[in-house]
N, C-alpha and C. Protein backbone atom coordinates (compact mmCIF):
# COMPACT_ATOMS: atom_id res chain seq x y z
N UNK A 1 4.50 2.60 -12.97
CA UNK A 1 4.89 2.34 -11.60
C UNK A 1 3.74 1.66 -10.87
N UNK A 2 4.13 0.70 -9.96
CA UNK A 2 3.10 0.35 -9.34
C UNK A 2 2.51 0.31 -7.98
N UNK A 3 1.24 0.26 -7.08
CA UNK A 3 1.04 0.93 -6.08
C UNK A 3 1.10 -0.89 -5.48
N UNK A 4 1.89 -1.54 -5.64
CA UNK A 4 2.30 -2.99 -4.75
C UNK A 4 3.26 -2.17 -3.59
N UNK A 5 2.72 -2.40 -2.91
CA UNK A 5 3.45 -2.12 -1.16
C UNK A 5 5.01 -3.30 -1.31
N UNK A 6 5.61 -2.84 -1.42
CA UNK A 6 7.61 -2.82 -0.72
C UNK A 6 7.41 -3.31 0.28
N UNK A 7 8.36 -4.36 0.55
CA UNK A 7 9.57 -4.95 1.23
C UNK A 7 10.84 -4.17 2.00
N UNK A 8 10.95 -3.68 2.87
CA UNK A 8 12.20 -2.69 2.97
C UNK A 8 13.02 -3.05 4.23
N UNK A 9 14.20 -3.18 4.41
CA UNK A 9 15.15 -3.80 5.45
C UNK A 9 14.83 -3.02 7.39
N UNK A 10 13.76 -2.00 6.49
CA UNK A 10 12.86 -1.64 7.67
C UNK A 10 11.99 -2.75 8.24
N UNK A 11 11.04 -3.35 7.42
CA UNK A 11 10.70 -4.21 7.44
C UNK A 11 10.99 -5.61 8.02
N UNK A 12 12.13 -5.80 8.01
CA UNK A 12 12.87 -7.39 8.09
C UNK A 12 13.35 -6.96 10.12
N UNK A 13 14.02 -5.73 9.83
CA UNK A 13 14.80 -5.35 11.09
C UNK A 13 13.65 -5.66 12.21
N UNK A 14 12.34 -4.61 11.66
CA UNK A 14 11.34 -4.42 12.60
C UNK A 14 11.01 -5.87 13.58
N UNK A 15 11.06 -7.11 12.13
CA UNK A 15 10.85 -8.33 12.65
C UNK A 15 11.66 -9.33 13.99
N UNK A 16 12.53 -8.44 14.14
CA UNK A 16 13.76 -8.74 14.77
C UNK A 16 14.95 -9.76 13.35
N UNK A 17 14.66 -9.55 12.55
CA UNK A 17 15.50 -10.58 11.68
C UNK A 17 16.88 -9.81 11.54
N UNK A 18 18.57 -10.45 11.86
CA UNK A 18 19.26 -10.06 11.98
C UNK A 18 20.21 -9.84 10.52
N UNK A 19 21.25 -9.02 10.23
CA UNK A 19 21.47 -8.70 9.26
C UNK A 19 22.18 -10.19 8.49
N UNK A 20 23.06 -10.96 9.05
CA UNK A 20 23.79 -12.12 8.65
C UNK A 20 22.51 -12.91 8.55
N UNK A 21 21.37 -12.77 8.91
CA UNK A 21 20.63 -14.50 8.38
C UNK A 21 19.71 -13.90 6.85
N UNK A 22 19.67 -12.01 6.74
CA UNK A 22 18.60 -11.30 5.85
C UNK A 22 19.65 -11.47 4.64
N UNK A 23 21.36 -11.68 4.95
CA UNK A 23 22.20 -11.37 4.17
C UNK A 23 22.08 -12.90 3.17
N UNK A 24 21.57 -14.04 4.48
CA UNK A 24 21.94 -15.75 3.74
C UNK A 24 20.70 -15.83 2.61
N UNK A 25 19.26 -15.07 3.72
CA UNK A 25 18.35 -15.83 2.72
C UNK A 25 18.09 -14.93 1.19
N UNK A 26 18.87 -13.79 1.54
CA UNK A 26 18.53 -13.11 -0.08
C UNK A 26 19.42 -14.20 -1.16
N UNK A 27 20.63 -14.79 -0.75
CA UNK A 27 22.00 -15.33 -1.69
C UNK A 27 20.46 -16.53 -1.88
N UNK A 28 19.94 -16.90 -0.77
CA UNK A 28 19.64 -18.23 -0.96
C UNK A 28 18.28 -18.58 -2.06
N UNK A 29 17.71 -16.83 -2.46
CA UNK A 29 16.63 -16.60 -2.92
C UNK A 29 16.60 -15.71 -4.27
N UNK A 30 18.03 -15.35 -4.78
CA UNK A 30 18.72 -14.37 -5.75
C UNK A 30 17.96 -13.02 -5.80
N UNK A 31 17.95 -12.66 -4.35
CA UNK A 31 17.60 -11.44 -3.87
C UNK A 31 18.84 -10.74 -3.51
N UNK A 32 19.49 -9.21 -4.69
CA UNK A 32 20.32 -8.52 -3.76
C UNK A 32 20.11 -7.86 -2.84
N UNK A 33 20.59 -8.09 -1.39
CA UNK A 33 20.25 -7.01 -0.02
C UNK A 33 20.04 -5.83 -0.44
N UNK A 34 21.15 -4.82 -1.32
CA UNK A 34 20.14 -3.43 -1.49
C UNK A 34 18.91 -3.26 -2.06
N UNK A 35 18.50 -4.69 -2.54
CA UNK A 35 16.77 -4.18 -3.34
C UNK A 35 15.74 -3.81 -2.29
N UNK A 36 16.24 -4.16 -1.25
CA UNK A 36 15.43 -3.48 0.29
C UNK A 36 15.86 -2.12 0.42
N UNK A 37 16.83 -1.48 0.19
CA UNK A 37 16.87 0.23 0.36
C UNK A 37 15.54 0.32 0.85
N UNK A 38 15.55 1.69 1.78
CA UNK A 38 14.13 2.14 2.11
C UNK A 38 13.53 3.22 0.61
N UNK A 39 14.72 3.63 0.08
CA UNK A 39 14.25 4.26 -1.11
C UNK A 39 13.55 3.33 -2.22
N UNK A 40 14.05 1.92 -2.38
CA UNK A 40 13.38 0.97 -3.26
C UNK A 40 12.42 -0.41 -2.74
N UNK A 41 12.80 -1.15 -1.89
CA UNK A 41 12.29 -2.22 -1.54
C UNK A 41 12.00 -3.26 -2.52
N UNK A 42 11.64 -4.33 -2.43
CA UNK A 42 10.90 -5.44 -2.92
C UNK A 42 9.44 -4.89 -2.68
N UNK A 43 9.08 -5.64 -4.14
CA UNK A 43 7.56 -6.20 -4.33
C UNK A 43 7.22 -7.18 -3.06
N UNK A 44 5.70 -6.83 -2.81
CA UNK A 44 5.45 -8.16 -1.92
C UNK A 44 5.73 -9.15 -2.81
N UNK A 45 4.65 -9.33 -3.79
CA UNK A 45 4.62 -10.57 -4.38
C UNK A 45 5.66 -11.00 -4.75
N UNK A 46 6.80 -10.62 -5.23
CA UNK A 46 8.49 -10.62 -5.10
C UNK A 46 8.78 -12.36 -4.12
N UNK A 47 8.10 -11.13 -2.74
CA UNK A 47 8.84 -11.81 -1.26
C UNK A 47 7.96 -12.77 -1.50
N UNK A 48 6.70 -12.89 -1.38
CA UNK A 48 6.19 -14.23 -1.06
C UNK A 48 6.30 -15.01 -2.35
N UNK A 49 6.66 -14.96 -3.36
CA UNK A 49 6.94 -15.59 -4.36
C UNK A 49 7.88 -16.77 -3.82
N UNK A 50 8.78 -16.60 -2.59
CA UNK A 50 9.96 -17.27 -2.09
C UNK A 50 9.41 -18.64 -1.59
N UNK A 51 8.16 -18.65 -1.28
CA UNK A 51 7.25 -19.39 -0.34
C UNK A 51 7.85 -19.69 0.64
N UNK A 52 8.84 -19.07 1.60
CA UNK A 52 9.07 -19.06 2.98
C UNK A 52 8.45 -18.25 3.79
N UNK A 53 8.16 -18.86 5.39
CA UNK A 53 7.42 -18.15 6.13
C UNK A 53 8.47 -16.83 6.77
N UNK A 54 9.80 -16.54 6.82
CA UNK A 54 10.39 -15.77 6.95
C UNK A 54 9.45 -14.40 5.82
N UNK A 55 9.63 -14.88 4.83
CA UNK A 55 9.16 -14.12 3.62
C UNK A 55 7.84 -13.01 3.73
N UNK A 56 6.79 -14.52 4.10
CA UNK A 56 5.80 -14.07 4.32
C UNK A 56 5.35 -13.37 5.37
N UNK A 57 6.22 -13.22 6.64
CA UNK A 57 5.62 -11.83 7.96
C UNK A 57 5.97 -11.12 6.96
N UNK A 58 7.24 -10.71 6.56
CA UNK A 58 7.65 -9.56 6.27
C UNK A 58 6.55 -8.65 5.37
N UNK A 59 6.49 -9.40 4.32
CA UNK A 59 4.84 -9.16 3.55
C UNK A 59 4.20 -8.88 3.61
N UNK A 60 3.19 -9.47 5.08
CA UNK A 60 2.38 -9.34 5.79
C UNK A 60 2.71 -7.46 6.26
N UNK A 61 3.68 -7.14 6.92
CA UNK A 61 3.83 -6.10 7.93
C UNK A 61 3.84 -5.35 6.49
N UNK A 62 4.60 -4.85 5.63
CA UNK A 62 4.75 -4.40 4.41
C UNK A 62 3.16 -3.81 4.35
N UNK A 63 2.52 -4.42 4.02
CA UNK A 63 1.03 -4.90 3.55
C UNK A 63 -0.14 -4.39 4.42
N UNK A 64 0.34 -4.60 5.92
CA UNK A 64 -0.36 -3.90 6.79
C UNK A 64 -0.13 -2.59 7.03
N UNK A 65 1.42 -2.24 6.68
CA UNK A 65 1.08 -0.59 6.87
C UNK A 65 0.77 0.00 5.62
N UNK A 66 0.31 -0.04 4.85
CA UNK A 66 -0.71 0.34 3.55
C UNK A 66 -1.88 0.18 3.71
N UNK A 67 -2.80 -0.75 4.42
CA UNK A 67 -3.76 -1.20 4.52
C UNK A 67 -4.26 0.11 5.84
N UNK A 68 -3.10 0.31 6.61
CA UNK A 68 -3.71 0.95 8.00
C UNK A 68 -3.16 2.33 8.35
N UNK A 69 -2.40 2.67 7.49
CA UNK A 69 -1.74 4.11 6.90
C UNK A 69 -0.59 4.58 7.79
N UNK A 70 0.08 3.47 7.89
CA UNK A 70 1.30 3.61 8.95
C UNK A 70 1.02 4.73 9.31
């Protein structure tokens, strides 16, 4: 298992990102929406693998609450 900090639809929401555009860019990125469960999430490197800047806050915030111990 690995200690890479998740992606989670917590994450995306927090951003203000709404569910119909989180729903387009997963189809658009062969990301299924439940791989965000708060029980599972995405890999960062996953998300920024996408090289969109949508991608990358999310990452970012992911990343920062590990770094700062939510």
């Amino acid at each position: 298992m690995s200690d890479e900090p998740v992606v989670t639809l917590r994450h995306l929401r927090a951003l203000g990102y709404c569910v119909p555009r989180i729903r387009a860019w997963c189809r658009e990125h062969g990301i299924d929406l439940r791989e965000f469960q708060e029980e599972h999430g995405v890999p960062v490197s996953r998300v920024r693998a996408t090289g969109c800047y949508f991608a990358a806050r999310a990452a970012d915030l992911a990343e920062s609450e590990v770094n700062h111990g939510r």
